[in-house]
N, C-alpha and C. Protein backbone atom coordinates (compact mmCIF):
# COMPACT_ATOMS: atom_id res chain seq x y z
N UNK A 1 32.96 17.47 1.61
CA UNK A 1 31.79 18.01 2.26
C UNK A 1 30.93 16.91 2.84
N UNK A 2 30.28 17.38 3.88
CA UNK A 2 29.79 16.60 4.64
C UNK A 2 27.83 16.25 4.42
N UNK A 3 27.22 15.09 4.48
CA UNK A 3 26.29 15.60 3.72
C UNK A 3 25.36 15.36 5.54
N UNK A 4 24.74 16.70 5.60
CA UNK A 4 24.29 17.02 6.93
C UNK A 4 23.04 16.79 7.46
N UNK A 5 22.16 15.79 6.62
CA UNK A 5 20.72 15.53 6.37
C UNK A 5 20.33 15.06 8.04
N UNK A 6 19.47 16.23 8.36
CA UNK A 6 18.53 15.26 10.44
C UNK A 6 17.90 14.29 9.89
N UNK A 7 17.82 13.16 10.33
CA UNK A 7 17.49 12.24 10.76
C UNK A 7 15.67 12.40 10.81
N UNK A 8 14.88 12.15 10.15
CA UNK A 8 13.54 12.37 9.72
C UNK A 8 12.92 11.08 11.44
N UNK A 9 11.68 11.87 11.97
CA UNK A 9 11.20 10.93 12.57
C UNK A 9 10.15 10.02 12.03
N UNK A 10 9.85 8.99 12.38
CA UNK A 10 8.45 7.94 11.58
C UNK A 10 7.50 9.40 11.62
N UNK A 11 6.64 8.97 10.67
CA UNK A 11 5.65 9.58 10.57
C UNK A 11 4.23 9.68 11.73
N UNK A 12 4.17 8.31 12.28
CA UNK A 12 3.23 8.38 13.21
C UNK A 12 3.22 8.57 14.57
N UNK A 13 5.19 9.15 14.51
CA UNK A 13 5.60 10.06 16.30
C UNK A 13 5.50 11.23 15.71
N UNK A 14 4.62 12.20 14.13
CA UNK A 14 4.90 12.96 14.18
C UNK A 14 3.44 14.30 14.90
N UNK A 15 4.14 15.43 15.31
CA UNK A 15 2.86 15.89 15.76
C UNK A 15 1.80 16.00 14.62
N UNK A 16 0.85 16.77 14.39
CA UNK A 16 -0.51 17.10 13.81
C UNK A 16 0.28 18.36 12.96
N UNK A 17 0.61 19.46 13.51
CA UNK A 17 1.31 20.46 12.43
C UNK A 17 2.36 19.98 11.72
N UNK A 18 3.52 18.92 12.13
CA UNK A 18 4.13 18.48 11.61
C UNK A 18 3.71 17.89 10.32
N UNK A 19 2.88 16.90 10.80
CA UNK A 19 2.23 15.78 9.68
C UNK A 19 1.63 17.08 8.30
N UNK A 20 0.64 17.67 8.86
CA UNK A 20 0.03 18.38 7.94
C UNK A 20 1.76 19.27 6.73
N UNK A 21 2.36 19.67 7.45
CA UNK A 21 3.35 20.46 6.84
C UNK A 21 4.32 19.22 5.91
N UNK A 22 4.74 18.23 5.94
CA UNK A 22 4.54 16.95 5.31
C UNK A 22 3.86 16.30 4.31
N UNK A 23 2.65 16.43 4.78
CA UNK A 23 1.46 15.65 3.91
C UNK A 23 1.17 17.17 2.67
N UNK A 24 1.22 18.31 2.66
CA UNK A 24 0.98 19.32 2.00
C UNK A 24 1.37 19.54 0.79
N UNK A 25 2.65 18.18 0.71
CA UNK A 25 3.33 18.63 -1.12
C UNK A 25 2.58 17.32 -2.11
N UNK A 26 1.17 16.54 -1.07
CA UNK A 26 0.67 15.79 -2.29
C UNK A 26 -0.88 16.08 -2.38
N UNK A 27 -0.92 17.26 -1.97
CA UNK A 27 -1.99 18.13 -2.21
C UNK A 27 -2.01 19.02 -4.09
N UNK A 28 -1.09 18.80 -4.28
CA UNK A 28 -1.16 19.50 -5.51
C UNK A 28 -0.87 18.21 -6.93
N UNK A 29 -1.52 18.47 -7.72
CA UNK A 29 -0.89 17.43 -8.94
C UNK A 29 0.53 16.95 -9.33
N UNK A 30 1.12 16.11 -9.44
CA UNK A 30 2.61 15.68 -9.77
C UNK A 30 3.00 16.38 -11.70
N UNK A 31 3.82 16.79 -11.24
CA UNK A 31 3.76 17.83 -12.77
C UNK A 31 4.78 16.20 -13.52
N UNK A 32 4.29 16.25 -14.93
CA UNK A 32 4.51 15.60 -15.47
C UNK A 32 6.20 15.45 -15.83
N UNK A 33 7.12 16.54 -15.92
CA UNK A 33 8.49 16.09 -15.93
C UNK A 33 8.67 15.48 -14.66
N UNK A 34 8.30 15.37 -13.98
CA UNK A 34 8.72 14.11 -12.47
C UNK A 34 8.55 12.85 -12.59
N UNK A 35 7.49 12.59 -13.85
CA UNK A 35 7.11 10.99 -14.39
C UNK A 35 8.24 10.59 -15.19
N UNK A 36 8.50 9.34 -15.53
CA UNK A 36 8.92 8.57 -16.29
C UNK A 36 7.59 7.32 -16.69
N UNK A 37 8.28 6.57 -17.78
CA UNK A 37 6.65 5.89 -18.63
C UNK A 37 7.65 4.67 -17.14
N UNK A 38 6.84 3.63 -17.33
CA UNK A 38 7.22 2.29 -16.69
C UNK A 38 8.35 1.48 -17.16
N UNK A 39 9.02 0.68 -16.63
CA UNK A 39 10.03 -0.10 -16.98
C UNK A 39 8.58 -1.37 -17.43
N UNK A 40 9.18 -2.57 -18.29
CA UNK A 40 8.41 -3.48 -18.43
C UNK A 40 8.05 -4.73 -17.13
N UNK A 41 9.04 -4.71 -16.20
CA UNK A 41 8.59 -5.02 -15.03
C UNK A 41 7.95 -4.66 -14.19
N UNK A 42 7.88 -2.88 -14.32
CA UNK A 42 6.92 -2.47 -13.46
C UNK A 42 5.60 -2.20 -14.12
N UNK A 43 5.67 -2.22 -15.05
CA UNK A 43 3.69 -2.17 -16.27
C UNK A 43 3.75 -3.63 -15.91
N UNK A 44 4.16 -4.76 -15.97
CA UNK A 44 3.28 -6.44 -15.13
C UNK A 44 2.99 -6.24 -13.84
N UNK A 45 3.71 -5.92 -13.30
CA UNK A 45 3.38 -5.75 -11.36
C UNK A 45 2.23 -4.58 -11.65
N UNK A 46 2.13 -3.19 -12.25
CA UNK A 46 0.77 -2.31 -12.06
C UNK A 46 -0.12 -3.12 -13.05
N UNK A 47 -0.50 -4.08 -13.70
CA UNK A 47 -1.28 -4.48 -14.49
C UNK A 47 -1.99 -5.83 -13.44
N UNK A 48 -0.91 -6.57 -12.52
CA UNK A 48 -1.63 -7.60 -11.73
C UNK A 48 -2.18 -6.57 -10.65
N UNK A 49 -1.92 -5.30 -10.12
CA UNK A 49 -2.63 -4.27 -9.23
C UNK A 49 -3.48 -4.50 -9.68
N UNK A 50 -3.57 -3.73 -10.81
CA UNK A 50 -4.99 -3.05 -11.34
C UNK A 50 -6.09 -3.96 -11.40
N UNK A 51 -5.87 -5.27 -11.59
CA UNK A 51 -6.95 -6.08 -11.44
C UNK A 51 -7.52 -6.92 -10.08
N UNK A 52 -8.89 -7.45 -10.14
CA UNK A 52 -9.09 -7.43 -9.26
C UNK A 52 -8.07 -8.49 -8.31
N UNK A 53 -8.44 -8.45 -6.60
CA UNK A 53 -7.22 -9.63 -6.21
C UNK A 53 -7.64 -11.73 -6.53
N UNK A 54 -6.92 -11.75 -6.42
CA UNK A 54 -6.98 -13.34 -6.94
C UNK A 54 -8.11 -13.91 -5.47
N UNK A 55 -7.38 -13.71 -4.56
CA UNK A 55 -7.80 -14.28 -3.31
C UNK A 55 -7.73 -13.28 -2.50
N UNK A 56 -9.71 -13.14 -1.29
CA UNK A 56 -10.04 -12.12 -0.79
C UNK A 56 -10.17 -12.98 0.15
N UNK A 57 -9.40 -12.72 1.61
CA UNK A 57 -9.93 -13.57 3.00
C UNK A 57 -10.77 -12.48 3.88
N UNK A 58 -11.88 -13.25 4.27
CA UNK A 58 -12.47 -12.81 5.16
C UNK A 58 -12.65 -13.44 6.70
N UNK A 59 -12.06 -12.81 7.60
CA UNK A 59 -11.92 -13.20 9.23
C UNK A 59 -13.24 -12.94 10.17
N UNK A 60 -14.14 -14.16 10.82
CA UNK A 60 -14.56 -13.86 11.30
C UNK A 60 -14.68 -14.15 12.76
N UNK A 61 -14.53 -13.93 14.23
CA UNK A 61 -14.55 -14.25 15.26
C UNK A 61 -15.78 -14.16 15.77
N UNK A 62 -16.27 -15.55 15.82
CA UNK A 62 -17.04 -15.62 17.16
C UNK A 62 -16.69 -16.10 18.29
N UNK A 63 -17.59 -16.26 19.49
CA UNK A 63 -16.92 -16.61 20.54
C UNK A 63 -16.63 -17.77 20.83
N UNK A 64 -16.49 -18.78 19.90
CA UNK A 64 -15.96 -20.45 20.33
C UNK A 64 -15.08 -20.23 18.75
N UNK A 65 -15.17 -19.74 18.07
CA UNK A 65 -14.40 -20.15 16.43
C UNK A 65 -13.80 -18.74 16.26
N UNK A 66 -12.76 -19.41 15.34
CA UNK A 66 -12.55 -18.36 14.01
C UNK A 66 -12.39 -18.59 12.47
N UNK A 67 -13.26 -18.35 11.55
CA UNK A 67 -13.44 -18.66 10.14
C UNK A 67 -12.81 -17.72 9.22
N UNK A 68 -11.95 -18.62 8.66
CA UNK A 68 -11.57 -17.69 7.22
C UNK A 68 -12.25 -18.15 6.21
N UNK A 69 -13.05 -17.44 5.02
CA UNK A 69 -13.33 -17.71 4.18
C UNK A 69 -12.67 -16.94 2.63
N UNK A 70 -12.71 -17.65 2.20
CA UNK A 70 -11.80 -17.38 0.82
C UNK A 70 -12.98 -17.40 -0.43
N UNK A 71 -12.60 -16.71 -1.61
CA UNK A 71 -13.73 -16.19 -2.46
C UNK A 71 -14.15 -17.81 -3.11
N UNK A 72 -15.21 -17.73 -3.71
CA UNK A 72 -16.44 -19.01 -3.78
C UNK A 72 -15.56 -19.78 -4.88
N UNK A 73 -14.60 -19.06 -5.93
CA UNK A 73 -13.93 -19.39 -6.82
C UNK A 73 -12.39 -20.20 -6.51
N UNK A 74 -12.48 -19.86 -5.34
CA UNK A 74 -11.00 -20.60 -4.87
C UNK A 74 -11.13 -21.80 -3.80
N UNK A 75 -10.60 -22.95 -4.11
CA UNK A 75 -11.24 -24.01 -3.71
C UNK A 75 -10.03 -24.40 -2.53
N UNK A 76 -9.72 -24.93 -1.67
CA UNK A 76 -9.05 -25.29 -0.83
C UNK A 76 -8.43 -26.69 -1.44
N UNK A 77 -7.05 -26.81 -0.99
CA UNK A 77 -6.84 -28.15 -1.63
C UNK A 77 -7.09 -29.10 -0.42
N UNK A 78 -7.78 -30.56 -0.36
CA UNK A 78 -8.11 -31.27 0.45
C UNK A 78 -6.98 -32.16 0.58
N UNK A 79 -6.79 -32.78 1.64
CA UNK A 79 -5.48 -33.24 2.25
C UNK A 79 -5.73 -35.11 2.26
């Protein structure tokens, strides 16, 4: 047997009724037999999420520059 699955388009060629008819099955709560607990690799990767980020850049353009600044705690290494 042949497995006959169309070919899904990206999401953001999709129309507005489309999308909505799509987006509609995470409108409701995820029932708990669909969970599994975490593997121990994935509780370290959601535990470095969950906290805040290490390093926050902020871009700013003016009209002769552009500045990145990095949080007050992270120091640049000097060359």
């Amino acid at each position: 047997m042949k497995n006959s699955t169309k070919a899904k388009k990206p999401f953001w060629e999709l129309t507005p009724q489309e999308r909505e008819r799509e987006t509609k099955k995470y409108d409701k709560p995820i029932p708990l037999s669909k969970t599994k607990p975490l593997t121990k690799r994935e509780r370290e990767q959601w535990e470095r999420m969950r906290k805040a980020p290490h390093v926050s850049v902020y871009v700013r353009r003016g009209p002769d520059e552009t500045i990145a600044r990095l949080d007050p705690e992270v120091r640049p290494r000097k060359k």
